[in-house]
Protein backbone atom coordinates (compact mmCIF):
# COMPACT_ATOMS: atom_id res chain seq x y z
CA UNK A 1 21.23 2.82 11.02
CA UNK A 2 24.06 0.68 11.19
CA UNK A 3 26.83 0.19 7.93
CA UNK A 4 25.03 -2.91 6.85
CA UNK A 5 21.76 -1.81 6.31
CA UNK A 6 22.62 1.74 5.56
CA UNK A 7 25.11 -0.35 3.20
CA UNK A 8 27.99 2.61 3.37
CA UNK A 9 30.87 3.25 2.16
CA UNK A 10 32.19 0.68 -0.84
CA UNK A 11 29.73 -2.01 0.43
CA UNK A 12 27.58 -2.74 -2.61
CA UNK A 13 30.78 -2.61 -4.37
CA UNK A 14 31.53 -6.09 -2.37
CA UNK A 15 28.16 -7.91 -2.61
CA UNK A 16 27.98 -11.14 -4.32
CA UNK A 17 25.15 -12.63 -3.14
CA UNK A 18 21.46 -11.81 -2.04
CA UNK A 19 18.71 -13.08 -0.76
CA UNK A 20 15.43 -12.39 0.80
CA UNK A 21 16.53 -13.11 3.82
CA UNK A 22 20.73 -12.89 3.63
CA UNK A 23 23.25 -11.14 1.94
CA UNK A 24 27.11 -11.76 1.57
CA UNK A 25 30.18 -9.89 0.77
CA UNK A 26 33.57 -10.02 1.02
CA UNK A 27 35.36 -8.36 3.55
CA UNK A 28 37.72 -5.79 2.66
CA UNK A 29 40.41 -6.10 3.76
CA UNK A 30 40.25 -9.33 4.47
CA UNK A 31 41.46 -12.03 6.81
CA UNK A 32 41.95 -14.39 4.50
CA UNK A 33 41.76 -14.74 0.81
CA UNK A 34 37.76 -15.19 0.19
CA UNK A 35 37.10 -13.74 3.84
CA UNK A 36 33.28 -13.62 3.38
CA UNK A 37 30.41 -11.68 5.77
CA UNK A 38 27.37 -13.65 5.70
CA UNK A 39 25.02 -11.15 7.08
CA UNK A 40 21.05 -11.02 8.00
CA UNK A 41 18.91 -8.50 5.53
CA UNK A 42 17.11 -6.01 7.60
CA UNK A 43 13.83 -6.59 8.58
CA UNK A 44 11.34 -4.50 9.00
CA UNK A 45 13.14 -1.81 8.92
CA UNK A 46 15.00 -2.53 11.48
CA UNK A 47 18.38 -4.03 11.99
CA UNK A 48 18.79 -7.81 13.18
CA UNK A 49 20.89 -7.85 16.18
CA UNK A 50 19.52 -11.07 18.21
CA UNK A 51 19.32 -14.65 17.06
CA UNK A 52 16.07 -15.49 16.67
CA UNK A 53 14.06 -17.93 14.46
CA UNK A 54 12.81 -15.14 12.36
CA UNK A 55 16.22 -13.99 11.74
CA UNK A 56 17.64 -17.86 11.32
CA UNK A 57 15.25 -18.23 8.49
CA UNK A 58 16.99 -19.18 5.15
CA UNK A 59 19.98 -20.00 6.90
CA UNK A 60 20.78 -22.59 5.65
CA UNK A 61 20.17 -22.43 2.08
CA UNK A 62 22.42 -19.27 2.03
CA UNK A 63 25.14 -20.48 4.20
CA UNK A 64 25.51 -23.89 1.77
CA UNK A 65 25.22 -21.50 -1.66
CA UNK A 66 27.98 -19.14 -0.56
CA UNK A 67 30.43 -21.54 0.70
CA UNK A 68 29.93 -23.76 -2.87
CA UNK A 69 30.65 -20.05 -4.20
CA UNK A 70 33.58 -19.65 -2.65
CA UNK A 71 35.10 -23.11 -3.56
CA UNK A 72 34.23 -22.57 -6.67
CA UNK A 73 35.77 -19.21 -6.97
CA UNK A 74 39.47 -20.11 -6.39
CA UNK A 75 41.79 -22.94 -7.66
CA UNK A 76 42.85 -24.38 -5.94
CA UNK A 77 40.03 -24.70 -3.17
CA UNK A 78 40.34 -23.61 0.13
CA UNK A 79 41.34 -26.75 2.77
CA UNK A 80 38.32 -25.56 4.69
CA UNK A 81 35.88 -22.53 5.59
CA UNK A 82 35.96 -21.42 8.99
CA UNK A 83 32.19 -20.11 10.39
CA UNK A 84 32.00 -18.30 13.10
CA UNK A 85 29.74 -15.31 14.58
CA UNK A 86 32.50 -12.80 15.33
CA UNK A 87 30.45 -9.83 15.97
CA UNK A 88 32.76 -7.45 17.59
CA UNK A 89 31.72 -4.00 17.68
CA UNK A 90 29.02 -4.41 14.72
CA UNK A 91 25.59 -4.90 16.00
CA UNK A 92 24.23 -6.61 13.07
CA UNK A 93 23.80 -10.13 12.96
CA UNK A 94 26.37 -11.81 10.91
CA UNK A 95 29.08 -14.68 10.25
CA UNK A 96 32.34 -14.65 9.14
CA UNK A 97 32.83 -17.64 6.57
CA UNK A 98 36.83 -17.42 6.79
CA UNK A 99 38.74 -19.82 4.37
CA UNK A 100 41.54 -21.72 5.29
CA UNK A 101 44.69 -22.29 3.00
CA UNK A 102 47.68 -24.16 3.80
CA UNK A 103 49.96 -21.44 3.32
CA UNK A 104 48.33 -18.93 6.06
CA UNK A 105 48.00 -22.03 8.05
CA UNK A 106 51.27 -24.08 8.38
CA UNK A 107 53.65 -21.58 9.06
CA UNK A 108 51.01 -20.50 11.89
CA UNK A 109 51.17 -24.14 13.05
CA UNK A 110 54.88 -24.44 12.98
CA UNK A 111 55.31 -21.22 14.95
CA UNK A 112 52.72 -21.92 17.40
CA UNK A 113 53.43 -25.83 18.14
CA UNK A 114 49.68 -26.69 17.51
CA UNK A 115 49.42 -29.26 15.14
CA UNK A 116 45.78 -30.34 15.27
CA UNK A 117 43.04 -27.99 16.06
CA UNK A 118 43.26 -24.73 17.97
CA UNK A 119 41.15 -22.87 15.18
CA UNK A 120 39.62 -20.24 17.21
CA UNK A 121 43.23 -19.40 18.11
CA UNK A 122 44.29 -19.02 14.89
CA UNK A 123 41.32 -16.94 14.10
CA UNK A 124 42.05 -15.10 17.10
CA UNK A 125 45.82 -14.70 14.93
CA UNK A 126 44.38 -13.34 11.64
CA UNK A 127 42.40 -10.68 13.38
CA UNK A 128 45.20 -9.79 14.96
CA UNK A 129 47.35 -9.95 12.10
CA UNK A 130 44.72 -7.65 10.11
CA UNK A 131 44.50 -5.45 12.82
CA UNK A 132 48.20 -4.76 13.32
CA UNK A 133 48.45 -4.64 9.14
CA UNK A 134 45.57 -2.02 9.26
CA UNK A 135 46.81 0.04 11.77
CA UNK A 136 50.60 -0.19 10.21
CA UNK A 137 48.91 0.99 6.96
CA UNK A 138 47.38 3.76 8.24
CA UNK A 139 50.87 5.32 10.68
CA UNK A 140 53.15 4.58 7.19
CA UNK A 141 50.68 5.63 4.67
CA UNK A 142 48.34 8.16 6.31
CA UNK A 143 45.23 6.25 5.14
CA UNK A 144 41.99 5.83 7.05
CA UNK A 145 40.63 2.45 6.99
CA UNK A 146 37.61 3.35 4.63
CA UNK A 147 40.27 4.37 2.50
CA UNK A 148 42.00 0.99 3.20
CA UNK A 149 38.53 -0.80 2.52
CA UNK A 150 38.26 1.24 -1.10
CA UNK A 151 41.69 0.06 -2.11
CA UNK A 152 40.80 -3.52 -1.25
CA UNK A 153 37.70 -3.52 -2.88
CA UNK A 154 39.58 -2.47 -6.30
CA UNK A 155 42.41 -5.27 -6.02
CA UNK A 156 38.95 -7.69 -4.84
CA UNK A 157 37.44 -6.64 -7.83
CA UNK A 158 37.75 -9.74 -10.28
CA UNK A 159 37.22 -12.07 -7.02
CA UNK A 160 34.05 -10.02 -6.65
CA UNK A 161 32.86 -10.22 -10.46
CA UNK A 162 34.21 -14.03 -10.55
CA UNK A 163 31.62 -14.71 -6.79
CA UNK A 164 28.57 -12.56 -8.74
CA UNK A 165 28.84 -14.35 -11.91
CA UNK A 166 28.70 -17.96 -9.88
CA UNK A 167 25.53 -16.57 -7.67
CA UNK A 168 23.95 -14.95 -10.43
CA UNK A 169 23.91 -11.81 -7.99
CA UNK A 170 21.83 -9.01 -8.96
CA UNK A 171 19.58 -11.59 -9.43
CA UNK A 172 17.02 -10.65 -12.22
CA UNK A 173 13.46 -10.33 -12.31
């Protein structure tokens, strides 16, 4: 079973939203400040991996409630939310709702020359950014990224409570 339907490590610890069909959570660490996974429940019993109508379903109505959560969340807003379906080496269906703020974005812009567009590149930038942060972390510190993940979870924490008390997540009976 993979990590998000098993739901390991410090991964309940993240989720702010919930659905029948969708769940979200920030990402830890993140990207970005608000760096949400939008991610298909299981179904069945068995992990979503392909698009397919019955995993689409609901969609929509999750994608728009989680992005109004995260603008809500922060003050000032994000300029934008990036969505894309970086899957990488998780199996699981799932988008990365990634929000863009000037200050992670202009000095990106001014070093790389783009001005307009070019926002898969600087997604492409983050990860790499995150990656190289991650892997720094864990030569200077000696900490494996789940440890990584638990620390960033802690400092997420009011983020977290702020996004659950917006959704209303555990939703009650």
């Amino acid at each position: 079973m993979c990590d998000f339907c098993s739901r390991a490590d410090d991964l309940p610890d993240r989720i702010f939203y919930e659905s029948k069909k969708w769940f979200a959570f920030l990402s830890a660490p993140p990207h970005t400040k608000g760096h949400t996974i939008l991610a298909a429940q299981p179904h069945r019993g068995k992990c979503p991996q392909d698009m397919n109508e019955d995993v689409l379903k609901g969609l929509e109505s999750a994608l728009f409630e989680v992005t109004q959560a995260i603008k809500q969340c922060y003050d000032p807003q994000p300029k934008d939310i990036l969505l894309a379906s970086l899957r990488g080496d998780a199996g699981h269906f799932h988008f990365h709702l990634v929000p863009l703020w000037p200050e992670d974005e202009q000095p990106w812009r001014i070093v790389t020359g783009y001005k307009k567009a070019h926002l898969m590149e600087f997604l492409g930038a983050l990860e790499k950014k995150h990656d190289y942060l991650m892997l720094e972390r864990e030569a200077k510190e000696k900490k494996e990224p789940q440890v990584q993940r638990a620390e960033s979870t802690q400092l997420m924490a009011p983020e977290i409570q702020k996004l659950r008390e917006i959704t209303g997540y555990p939703k009650k009976a």
